[in-house]
C-alpha atoms as a PDB file:
ATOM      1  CA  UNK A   1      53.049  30.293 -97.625  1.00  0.00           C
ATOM      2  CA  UNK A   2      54.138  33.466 -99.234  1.00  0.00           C
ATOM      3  CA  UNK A   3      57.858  34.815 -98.254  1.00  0.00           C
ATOM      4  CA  UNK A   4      57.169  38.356 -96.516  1.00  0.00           C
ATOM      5  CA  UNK A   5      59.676  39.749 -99.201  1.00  0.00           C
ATOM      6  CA  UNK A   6      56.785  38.901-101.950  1.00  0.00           C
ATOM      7  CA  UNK A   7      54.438  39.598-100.180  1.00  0.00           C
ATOM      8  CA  UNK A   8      54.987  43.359 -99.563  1.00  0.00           C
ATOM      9  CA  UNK A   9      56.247  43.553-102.770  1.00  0.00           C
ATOM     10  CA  UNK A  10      52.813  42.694-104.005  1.00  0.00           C
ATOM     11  CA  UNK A  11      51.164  45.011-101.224  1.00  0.00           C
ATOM     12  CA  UNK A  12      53.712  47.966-103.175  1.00  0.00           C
ATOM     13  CA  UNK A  13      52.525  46.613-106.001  1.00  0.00           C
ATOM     14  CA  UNK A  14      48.990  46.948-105.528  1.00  0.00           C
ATOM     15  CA  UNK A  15      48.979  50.246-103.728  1.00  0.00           C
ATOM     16  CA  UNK A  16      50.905  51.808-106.558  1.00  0.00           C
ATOM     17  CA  UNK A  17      48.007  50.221-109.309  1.00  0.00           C
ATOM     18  CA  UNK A  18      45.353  51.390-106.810  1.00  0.00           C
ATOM     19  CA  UNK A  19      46.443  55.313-106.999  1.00  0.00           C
ATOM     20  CA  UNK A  20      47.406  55.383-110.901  1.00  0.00           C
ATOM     21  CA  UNK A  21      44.476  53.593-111.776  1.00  0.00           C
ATOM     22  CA  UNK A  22      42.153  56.126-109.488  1.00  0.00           C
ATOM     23  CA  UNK A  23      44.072  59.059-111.209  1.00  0.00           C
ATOM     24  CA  UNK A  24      43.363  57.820-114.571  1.00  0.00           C
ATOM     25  CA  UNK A  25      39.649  57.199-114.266  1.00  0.00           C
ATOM     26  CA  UNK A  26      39.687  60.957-112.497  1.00  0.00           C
ATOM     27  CA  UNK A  27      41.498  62.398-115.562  1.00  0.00           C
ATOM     28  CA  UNK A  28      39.697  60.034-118.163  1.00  0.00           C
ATOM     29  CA  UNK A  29      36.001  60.469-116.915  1.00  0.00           C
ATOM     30  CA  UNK A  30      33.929  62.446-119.324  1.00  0.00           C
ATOM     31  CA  UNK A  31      30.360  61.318-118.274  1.00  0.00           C
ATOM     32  CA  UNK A  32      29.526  62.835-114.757  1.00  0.00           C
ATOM     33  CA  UNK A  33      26.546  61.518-112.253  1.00  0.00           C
ATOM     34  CA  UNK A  34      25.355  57.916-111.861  1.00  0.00           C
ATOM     35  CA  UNK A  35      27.853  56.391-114.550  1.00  0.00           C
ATOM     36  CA  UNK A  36      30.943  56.998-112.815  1.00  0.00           C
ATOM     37  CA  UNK A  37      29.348  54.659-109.728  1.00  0.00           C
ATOM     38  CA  UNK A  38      30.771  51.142-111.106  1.00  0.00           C
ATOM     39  CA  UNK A  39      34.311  52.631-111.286  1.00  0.00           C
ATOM     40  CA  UNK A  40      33.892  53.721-107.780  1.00  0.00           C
ATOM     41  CA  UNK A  41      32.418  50.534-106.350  1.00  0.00           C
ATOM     42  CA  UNK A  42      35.039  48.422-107.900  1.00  0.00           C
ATOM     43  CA  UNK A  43      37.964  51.058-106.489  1.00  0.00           C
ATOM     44  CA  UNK A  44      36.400  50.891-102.821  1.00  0.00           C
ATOM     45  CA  UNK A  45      36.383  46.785-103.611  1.00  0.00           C
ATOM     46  CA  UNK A  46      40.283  46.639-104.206  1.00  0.00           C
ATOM     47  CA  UNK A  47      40.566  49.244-100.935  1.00  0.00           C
ATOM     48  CA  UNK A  48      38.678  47.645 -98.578  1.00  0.00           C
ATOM     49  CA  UNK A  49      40.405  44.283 -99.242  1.00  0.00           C
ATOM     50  CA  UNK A  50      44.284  45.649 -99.167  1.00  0.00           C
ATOM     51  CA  UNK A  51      42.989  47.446 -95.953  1.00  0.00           C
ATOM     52  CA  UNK A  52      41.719  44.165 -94.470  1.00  0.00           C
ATOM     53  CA  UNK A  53      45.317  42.758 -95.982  1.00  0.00           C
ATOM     54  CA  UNK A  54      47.399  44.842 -94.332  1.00  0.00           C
ATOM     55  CA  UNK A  55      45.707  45.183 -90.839  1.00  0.00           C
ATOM     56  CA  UNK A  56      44.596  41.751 -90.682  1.00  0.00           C
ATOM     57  CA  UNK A  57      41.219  42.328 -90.560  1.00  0.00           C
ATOM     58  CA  UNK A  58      39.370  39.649 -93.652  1.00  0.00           C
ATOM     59  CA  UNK A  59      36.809  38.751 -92.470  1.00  0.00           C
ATOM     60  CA  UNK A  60      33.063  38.852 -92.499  1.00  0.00           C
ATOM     61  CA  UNK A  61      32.719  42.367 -92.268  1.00  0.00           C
ATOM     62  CA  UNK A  62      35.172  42.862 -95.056  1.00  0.00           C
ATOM     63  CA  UNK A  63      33.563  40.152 -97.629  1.00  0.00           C
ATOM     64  CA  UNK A  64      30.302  42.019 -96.459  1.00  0.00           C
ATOM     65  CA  UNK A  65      31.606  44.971 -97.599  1.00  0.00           C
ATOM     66  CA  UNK A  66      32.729  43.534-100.973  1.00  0.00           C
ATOM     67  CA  UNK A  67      29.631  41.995-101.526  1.00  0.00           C
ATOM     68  CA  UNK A  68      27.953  44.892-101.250  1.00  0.00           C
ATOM     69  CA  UNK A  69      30.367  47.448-103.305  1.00  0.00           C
ATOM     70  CA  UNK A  70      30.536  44.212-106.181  1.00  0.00           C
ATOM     71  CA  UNK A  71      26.564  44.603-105.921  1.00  0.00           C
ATOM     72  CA  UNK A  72      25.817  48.437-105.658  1.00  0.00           C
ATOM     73  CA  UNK A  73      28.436  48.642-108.963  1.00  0.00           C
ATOM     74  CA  UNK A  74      26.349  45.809-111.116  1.00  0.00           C
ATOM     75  CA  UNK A  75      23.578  47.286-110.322  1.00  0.00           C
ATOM     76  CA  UNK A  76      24.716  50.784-111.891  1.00  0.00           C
ATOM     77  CA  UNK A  77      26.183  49.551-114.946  1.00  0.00           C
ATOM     78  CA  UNK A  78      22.873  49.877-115.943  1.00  0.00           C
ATOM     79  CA  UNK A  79      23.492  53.964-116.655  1.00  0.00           C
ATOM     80  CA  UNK A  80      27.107  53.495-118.150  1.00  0.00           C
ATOM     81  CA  UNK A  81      26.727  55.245-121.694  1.00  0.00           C
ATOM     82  CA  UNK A  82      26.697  52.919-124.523  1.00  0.00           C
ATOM     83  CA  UNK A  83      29.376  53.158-127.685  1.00  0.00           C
ATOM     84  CA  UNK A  84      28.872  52.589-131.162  1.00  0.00           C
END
């Protein structure tokens, strides 16, 4: 079992990569429309699971949910633009 100390100092932790991250891809993003879907997907993926963390709600909704963003985000990688 995780000490409560570490574990809401890896709830900080991941709240503070959650909102720099998001504000990077916003500021970084040059291709608009379907391409920026994957980013999104995975971003809604690390919400809905420090949501479910923090109110104690994992469960099957929340794996549901996962599935579904991990899915809807492979599924759109298809229209990412392609470097050379």
């Amino acid at each position: 079992m995780i000490s409560p100390k570490i574990d809401m100092a890896l709830n900080i932790i991941l709240s503070i990569a959650l909102v720099v991250a998001v504000f990077i891809f916003i500021k970084n993003r040059k291709v608009r429309g379907k391409a920026i879907i994957p980013s999104i997907c995975l971003f809604m993926v690390a919400f809905i699971n420090l949501i479910g963390l923090w109110f104690d709600l994992l469960g099957i909704i929340s794996v549901a949910l996962t599935l579904a963003f991990l899915g809807i985000g492979a599924y759109f990688t298809k229209y990412l633009p392609r470097y050379k």
